[in-house]
Structure formats: structure tokens, C-alpha cells
Protein backbone atom coordinates (compact mmCIF):
# COMPACT_ATOMS: atom_id res chain seq x y z
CA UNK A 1 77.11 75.06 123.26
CA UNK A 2 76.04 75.21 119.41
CA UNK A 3 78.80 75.28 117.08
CA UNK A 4 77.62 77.64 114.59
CA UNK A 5 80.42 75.87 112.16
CA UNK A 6 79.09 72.71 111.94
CA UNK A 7 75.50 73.41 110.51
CA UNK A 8 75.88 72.39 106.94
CA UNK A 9 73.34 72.04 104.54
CA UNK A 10 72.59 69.10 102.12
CA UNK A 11 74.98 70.16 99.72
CA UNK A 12 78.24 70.05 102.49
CA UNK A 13 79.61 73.61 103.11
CA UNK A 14 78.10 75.65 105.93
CA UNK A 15 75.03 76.96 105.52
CA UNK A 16 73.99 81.13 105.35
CA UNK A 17 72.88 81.85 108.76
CA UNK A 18 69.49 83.85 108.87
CA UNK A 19 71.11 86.99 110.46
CA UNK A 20 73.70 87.07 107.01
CA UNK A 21 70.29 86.71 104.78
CA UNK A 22 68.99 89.25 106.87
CA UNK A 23 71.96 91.53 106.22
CA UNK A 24 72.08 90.67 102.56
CA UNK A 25 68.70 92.00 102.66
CA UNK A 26 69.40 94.89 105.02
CA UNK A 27 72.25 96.15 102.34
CA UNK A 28 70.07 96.02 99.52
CA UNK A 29 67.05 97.80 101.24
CA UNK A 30 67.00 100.25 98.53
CA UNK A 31 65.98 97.98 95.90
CA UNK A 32 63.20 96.50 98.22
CA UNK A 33 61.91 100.08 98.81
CA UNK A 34 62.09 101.03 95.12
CA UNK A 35 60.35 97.24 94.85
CA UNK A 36 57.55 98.23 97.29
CA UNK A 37 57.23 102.04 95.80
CA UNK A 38 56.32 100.47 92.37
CA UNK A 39 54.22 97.90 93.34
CA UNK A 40 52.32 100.30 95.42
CA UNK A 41 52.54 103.20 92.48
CA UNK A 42 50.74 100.45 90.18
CA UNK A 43 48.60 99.29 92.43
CA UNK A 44 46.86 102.87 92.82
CA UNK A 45 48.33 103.79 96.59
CA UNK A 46 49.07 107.04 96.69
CA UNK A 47 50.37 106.53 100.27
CA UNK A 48 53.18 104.51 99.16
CA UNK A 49 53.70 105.49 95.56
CA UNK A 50 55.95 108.77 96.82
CA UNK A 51 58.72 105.82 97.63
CA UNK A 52 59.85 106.31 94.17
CA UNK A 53 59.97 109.76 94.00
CA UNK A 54 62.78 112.36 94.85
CA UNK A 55 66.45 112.20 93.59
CA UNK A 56 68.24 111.52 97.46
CA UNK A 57 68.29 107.41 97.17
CA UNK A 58 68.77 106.22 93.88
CA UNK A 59 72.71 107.28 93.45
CA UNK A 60 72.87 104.33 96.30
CA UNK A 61 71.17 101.93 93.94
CA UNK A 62 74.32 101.55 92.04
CA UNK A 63 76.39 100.77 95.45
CA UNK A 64 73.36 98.39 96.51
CA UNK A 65 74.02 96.60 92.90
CA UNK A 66 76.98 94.83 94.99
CA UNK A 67 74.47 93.33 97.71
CA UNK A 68 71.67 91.88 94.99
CA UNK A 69 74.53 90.37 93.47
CA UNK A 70 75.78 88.54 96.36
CA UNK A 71 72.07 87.82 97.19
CA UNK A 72 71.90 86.22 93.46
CA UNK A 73 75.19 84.27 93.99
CA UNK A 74 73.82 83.11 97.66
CA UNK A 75 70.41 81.77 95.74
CA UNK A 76 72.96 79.85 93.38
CA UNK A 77 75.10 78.33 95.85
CA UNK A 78 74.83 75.19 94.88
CA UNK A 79 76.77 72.49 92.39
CA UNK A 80 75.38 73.78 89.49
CA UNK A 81 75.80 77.57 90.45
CA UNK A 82 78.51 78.17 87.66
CA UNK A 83 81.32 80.37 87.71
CA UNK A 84 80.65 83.76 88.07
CA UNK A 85 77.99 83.08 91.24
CA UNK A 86 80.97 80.79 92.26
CA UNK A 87 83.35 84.40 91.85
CA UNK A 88 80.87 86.51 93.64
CA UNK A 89 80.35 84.35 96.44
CA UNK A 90 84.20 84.12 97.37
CA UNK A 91 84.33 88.19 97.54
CA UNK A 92 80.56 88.79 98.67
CA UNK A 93 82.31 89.54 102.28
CA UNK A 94 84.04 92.49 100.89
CA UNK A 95 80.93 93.59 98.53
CA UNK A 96 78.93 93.36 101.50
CA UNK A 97 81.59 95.64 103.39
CA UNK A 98 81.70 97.75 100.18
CA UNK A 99 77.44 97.93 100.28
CA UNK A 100 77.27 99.20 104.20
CA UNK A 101 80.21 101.84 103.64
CA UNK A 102 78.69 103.17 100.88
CA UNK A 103 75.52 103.97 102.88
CA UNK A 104 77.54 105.10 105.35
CA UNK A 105 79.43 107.48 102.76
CA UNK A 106 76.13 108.50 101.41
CA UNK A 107 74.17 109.25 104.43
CA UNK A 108 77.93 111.32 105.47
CA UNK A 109 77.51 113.21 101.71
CA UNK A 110 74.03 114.26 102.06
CA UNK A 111 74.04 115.42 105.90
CA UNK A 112 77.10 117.40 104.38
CA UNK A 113 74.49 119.00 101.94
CA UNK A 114 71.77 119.31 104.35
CA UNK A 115 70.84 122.76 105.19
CA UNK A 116 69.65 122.21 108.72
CA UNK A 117 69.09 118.99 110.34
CA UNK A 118 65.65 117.19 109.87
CA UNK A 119 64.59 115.54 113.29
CA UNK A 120 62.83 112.09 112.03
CA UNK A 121 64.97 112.30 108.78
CA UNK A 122 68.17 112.86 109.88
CA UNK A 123 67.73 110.75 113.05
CA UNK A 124 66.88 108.11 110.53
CA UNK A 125 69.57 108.41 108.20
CA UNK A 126 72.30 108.60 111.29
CA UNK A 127 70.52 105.19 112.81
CA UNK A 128 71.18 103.32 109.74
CA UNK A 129 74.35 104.38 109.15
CA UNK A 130 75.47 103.54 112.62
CA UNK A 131 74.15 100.08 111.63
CA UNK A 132 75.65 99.77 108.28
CA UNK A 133 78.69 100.75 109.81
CA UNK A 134 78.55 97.98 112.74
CA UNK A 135 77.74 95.39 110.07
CA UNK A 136 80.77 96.22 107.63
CA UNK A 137 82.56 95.75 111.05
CA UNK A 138 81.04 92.65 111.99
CA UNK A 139 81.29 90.99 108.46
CA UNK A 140 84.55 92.06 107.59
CA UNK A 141 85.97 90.56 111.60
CA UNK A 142 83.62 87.97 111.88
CA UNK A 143 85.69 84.78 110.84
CA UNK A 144 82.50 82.48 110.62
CA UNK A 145 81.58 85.22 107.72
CA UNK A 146 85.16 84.53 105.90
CA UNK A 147 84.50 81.11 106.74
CA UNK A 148 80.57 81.04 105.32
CA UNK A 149 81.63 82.74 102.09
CA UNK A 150 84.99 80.87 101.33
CA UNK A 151 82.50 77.62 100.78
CA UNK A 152 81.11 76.99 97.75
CA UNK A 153 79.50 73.44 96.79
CA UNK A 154 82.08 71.95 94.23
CA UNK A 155 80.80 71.49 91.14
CA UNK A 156 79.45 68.00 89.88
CA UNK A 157 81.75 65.72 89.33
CA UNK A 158 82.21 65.55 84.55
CA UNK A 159 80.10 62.98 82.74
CA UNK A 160 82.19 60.47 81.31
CA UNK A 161 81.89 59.90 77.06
């Protein structure tokens, strides 16, 4: 049986497991989206350019802020990630949390507002929150999680004069 605790990567704390980059991701799929829309809005595609339009997503942006950061701090997590990477690491499990409950919130707020219910919308928006609710779940229980973001690679050891 694998012990998902002992795979640890070359700098010696356990490495991010694909399915937490994948959730990192998942939690900041606003930003993609927004990513995508421009890309596709500068590119000339009018098929794709209407990702960037409306007001109903961005308010989320500012929760999703929490994710990229904790997607920055995973890119840095290494001896020379410095301090505040370091900071953001050790409570990315709770920003994560904080990320999917937000959605969840959101999604919540704006069914509130609806004024009927939208069949592929709706069913859309109640999917994801179902999942952004099982992954604040998962993360926040999940002690390889704790365990994953409690490691950071010390820093190098001081030159000496």
C-alpha cells in the first residue's frame, strides 16, 4: 500500500499531490476564465470573448485572490521562497477553505437573487458549489493536507563572513 506521506521531493518535505494542484487550480477557476476570456477577446473570438463580460463573477475574484496566492506560495516552496510565501503556505489550508466557501456563499447569494431558476445555469452553479463545498470539507479534515502545508523547505543554511 502507497504511503502517500512518504513521497518527498528533492528539497525534503512532502511533495503537493496533483489532486491539491488540481484544487488550487479548481479554487481559482475564475481567474483562469477571466485568463481565457481575454486571451480569446484579443485574439478576435467572439465565441469566447463574452467570458469577460457581465457583472455575476468578478465580486468572486477578490475571494479567488486567496487561492492564486497559495498557488504563488506553492510555486515558491522552496529554500529560497522567503517569508511571506513561507506565511502563506502555513495557512493556505484555511485560504483554500476560505476560497471554496466563498463560492459556495456566492453561488447561495445569487440563486437568492435569481428570479426563476435557469436549467443549465443554475444546475451549473449548484454542481460546483456542491464541489467547492466537498473540497473545503476534504481540505480542512484531510490530515495529509495539514500535514502537506505545515512543510516548508527550511531556508539555506547563512553564509559565513
Amino acid at each position: 500500500m502507497h504511503d502517500p506521506f512518504s513521497d518527498i521531493n528533492k528539497h525534503g518535505v512532502i511533495a503537493i499531490p496533483a489532486l491539491l494542484w488540481a484544487i488550487i487550480l479548481f479554487e481559482a477557476r475564475g481567474w483562469i476564465l477571466a485568463f481565457f476570456g481575454f486571451v480569446s477577446a484579443v485574439i478576435g473570438s467572439r465565441e469566447a470573448s463574452g467570458l469577460i463580460s457581465g457583472d455575476s463573477w468578478q465580486p468572486i475574484l477578490i475571494a479567488e485572490l486567496l487561492a492564486l496566492l497559495v498557488l504563488w506560495a506553492a510555486l515558491r516552496r522552496t529554500p529560497d521562497g522567503g517569508e511571506l510565501p513561507r506565511w502563506l503556505w502555513r495557512h493556505g489550508q484555511a485560504f483554500i477553505c476560505l476560497a471554496a466557501a466563498s463560492h459556495v456563499a456566492w453561488a447561495l447569494l445569487r440563486h437568492a437573487q435569481a428570479a426563476a431558476w435557469m436549467a443549465w445555469h443554475d444546475d451549473q452553479r449548484l454542481l460546483l458549489s456542491i464541489a467547492d463545498a466537498l473540497i473545503a470539507l476534504g481540505i480542512w479534515l484531510s490530515a495529509h493536507a495539514r500535514a502537506v502545508f505545515q512543510e516548508f523547505p527550511p531556508p539555506p543554511p547563512a553564509k559565513a563572513p
